[in-house]
N, C-alpha and C. Protein backbone atom coordinates (compact mmCIF):
# COMPACT_ATOMS: atom_id res chain seq x y z
N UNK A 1 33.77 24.02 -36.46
CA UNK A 1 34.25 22.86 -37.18
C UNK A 1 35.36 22.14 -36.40
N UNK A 2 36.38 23.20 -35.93
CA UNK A 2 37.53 22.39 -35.11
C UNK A 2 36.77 21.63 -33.92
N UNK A 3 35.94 22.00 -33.07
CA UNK A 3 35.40 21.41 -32.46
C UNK A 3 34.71 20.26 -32.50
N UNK A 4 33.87 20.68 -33.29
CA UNK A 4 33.17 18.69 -34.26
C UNK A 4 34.03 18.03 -33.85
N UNK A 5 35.31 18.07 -34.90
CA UNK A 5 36.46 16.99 -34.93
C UNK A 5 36.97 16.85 -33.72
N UNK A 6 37.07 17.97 -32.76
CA UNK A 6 38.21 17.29 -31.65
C UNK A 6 36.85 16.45 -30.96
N UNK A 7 35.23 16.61 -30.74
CA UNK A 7 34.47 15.80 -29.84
C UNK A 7 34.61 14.47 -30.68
N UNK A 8 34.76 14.23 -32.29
CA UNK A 8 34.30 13.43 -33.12
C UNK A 8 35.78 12.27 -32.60
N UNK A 9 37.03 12.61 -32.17
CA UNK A 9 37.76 12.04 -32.00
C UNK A 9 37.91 11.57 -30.98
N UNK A 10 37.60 12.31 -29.97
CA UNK A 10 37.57 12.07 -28.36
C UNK A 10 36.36 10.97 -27.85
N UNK A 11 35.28 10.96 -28.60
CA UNK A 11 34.17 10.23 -28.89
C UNK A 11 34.51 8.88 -29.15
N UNK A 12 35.74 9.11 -30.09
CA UNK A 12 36.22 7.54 -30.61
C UNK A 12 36.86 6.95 -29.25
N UNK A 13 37.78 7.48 -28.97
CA UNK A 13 38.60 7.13 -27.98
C UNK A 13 37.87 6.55 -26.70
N UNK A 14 36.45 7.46 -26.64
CA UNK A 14 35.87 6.64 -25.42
C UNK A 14 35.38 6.00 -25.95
N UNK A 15 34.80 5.76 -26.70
CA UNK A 15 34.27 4.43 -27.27
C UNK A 15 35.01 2.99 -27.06
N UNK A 16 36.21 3.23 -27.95
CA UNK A 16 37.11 2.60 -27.58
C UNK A 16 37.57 1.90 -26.42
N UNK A 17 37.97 3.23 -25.20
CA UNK A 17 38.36 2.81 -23.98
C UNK A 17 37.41 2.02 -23.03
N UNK A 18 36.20 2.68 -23.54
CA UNK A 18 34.79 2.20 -22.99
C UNK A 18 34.68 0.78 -22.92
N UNK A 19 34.66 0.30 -24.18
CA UNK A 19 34.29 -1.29 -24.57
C UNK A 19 35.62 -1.87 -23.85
N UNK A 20 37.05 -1.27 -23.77
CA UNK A 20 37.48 -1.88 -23.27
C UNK A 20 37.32 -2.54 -21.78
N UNK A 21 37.32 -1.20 -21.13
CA UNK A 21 36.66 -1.16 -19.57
C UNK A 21 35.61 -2.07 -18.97
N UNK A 22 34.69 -1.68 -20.21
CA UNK A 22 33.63 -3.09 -20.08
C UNK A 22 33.63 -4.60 -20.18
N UNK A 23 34.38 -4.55 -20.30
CA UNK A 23 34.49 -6.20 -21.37
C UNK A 23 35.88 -7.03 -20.44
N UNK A 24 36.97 -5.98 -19.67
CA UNK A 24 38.08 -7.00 -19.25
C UNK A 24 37.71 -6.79 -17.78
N UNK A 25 37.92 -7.43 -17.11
CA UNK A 25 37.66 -7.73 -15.77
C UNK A 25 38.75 -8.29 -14.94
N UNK A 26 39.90 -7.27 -14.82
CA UNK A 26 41.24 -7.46 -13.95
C UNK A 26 41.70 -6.21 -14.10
N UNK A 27 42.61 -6.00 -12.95
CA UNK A 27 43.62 -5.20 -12.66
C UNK A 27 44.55 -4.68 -12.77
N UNK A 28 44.88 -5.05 -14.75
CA UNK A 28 46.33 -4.83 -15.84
C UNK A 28 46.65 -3.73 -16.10
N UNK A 29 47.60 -3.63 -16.09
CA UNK A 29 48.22 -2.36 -16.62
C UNK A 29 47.34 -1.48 -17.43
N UNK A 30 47.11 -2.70 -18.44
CA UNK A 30 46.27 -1.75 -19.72
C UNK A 30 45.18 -1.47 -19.48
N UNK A 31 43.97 -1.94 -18.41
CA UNK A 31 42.98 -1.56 -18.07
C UNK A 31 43.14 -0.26 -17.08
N UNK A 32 44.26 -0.15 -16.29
CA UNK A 32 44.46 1.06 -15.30
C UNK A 32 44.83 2.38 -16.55
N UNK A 33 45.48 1.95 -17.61
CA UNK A 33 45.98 2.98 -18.78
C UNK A 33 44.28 3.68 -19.25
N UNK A 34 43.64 2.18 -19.60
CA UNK A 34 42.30 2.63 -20.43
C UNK A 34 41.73 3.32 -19.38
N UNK A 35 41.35 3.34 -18.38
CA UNK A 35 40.65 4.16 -17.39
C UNK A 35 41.24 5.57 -17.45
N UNK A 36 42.71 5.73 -17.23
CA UNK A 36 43.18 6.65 -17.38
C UNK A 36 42.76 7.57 -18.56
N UNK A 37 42.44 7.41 -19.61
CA UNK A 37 42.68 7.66 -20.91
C UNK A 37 41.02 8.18 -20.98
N UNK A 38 40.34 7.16 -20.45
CA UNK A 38 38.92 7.27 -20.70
C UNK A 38 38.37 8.61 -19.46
N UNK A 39 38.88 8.50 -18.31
CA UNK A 39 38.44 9.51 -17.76
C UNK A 39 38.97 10.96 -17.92
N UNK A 40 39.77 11.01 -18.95
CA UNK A 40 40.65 12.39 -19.04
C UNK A 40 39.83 12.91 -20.61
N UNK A 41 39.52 12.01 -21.57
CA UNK A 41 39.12 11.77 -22.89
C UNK A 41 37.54 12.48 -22.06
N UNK A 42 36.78 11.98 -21.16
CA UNK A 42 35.79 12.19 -20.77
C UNK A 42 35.64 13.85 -20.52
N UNK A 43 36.59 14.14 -19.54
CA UNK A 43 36.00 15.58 -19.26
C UNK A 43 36.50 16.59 -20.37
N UNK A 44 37.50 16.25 -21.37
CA UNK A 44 37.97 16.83 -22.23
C UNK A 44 36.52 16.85 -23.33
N UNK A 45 36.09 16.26 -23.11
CA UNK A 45 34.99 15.76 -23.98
C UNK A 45 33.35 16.33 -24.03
N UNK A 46 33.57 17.01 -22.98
CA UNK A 46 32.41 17.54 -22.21
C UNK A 46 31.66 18.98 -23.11
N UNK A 47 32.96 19.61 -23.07
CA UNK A 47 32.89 21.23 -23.81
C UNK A 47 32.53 21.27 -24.87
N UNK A 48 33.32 20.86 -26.34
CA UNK A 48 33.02 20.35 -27.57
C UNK A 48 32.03 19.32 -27.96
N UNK A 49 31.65 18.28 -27.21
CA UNK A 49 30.51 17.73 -26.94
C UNK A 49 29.30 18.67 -26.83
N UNK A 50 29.28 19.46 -25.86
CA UNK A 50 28.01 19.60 -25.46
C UNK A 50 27.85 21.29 -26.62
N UNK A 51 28.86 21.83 -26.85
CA UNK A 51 28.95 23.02 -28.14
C UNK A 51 28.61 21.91 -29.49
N UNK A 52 28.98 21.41 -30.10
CA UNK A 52 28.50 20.46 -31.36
C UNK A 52 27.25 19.93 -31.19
N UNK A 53 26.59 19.53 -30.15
CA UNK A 53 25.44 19.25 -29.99
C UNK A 53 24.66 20.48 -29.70
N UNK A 54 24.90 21.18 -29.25
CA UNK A 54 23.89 22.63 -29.37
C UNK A 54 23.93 23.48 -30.59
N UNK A 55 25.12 22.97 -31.68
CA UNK A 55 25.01 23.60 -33.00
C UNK A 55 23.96 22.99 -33.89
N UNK A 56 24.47 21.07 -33.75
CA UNK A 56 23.34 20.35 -34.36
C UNK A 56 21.87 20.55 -34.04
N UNK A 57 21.16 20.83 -32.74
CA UNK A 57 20.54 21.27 -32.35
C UNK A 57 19.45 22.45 -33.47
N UNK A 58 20.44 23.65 -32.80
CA UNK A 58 20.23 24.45 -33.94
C UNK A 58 19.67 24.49 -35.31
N UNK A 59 20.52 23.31 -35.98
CA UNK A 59 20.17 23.12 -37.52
C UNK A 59 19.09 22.12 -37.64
N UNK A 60 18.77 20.92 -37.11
CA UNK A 60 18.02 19.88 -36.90
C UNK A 60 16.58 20.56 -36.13
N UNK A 61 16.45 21.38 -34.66
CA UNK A 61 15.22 21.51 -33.99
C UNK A 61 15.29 20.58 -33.16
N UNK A 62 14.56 20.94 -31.74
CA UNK A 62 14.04 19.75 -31.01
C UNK A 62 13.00 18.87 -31.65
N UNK A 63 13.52 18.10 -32.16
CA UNK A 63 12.81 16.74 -32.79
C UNK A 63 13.00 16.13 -31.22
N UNK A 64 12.26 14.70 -30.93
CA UNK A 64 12.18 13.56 -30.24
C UNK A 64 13.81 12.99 -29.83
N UNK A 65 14.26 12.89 -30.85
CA UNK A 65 15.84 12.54 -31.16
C UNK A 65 16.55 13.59 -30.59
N UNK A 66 16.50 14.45 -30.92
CA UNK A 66 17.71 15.35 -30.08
C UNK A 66 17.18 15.56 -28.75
N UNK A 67 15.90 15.71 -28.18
CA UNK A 67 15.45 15.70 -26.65
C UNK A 67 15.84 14.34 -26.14
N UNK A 68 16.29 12.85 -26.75
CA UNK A 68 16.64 12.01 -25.84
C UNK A 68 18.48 11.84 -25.73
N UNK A 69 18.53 12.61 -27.29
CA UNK A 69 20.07 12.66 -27.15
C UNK A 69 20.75 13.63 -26.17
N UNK A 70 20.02 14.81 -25.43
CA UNK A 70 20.53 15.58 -24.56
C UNK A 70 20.29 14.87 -23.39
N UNK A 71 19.20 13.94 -23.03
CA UNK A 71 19.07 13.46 -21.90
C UNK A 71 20.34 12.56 -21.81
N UNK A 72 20.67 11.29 -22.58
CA UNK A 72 21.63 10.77 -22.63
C UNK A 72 22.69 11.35 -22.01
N UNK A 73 23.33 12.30 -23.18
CA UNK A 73 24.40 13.01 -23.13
C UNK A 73 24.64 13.59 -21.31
N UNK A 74 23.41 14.51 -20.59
CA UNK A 74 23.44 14.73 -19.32
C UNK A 74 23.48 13.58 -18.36
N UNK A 75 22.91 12.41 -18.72
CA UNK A 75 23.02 10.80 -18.04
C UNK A 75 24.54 10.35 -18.09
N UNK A 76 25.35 10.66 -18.95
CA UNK A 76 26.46 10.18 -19.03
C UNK A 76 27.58 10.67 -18.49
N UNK A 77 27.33 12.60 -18.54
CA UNK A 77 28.56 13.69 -17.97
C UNK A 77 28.21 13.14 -16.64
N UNK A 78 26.51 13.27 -15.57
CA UNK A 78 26.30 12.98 -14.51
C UNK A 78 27.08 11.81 -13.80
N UNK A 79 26.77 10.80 -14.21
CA UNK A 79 27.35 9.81 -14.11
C UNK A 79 28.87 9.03 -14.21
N UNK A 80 29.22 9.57 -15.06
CA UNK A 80 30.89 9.40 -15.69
C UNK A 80 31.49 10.48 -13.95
N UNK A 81 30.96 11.56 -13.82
CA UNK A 81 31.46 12.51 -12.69
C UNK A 81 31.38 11.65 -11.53
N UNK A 82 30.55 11.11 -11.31
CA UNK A 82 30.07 10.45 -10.11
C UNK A 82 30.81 9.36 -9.93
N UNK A 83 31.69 8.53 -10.68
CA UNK A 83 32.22 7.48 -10.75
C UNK A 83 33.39 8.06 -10.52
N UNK A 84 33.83 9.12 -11.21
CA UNK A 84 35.13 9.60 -11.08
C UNK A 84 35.43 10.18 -10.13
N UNK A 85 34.10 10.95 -9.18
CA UNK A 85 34.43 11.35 -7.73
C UNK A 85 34.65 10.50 -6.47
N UNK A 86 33.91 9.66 -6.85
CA UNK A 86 33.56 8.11 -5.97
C UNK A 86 34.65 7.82 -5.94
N UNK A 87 35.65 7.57 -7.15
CA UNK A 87 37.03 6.63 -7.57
C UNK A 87 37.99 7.55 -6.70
N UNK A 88 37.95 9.23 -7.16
CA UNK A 88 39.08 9.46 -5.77
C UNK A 88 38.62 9.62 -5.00
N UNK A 89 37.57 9.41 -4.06
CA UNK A 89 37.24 9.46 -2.86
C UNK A 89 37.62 7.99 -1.90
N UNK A 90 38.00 6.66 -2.98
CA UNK A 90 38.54 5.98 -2.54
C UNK A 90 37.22 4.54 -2.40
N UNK A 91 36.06 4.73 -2.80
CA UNK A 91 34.96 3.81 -2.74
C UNK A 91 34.83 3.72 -4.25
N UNK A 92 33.79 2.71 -4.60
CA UNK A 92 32.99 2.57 -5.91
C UNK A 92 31.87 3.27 -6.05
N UNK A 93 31.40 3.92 -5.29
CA UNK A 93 30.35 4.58 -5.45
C UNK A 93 28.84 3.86 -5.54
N UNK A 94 28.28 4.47 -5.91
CA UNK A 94 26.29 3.55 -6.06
C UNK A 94 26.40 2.52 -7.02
N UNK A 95 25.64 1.41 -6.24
CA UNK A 95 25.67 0.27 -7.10
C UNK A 95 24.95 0.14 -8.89
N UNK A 96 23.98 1.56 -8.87
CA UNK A 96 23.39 2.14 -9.79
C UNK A 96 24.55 2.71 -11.01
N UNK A 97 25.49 3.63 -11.03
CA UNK A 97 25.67 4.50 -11.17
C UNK A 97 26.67 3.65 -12.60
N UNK A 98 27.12 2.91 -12.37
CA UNK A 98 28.09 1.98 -13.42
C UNK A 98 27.29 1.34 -14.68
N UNK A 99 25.87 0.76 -14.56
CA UNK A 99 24.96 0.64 -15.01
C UNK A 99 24.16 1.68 -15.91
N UNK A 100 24.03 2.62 -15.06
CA UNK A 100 23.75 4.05 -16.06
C UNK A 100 24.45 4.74 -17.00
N UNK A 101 25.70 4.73 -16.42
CA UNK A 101 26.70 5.37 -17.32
C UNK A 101 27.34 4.57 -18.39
N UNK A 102 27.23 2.99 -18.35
CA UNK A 102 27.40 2.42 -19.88
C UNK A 102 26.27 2.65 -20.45
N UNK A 103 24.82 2.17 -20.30
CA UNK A 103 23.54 2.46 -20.70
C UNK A 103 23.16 3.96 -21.47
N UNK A 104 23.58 4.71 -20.53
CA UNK A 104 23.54 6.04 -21.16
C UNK A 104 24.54 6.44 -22.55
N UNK A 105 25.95 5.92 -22.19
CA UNK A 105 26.90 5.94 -23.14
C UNK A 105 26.29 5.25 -24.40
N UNK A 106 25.67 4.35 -24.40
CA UNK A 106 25.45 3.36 -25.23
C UNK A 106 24.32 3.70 -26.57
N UNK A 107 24.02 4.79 -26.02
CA UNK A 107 22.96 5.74 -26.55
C UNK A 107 23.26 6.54 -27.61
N UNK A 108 24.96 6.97 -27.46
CA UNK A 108 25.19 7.56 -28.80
C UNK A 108 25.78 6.59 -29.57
């Protein structure tokens, strides 16, 4: 249960930070904060995420829906990583990879 809530909150937050990220297009403070926020919210997000979804799992069955919601979910950790390795490595990474990971996000 504690878990639900901490992914159910952390979920918000990227959501949140997400749309922000997406939507402003400059170099502000508050966009370097939201990145911040969103990539830390992200890997924090990973554990309890992917435990709450293997409980729901559980109770629900592989229905159609939960086989595209795990694909998602792996489209997004993949991706979200890849951006974030790219970012300290000092490049942007694949011109692909920014594209997938809102797309994928967009899914839950």
């Amino acid at each position: 249960m504690l878990l639900t809530s901490v992914a159910t909150v952390l979920g918000f937050v990227l959501i949140g930070t997400g749309v922000h990220l997406f939507f402003v297009d400059t170099t502000s403070a508050s966009l370097r904060l939201s990145q911040m926020i969103h990539v830390v919210c992200g890997f924090l997000m990973v554990v309890p995420g992917a435990v709450s979804l293997w409980r729901h799992w559980k109770i629900r069955g592989g229905s159609l829906i939960g086989h595209l919601s795990v694909v998602a979910l792996l489209l997004t950790i993949v991706s979200g990583s890849i951006v974030v390795f790219a970012a300290a490595a000092g490049y942007l990474g694949p011109a692909w990879v920014m594209p997938l990971h809102a797309g994928a996000s967009g899914v839950f």
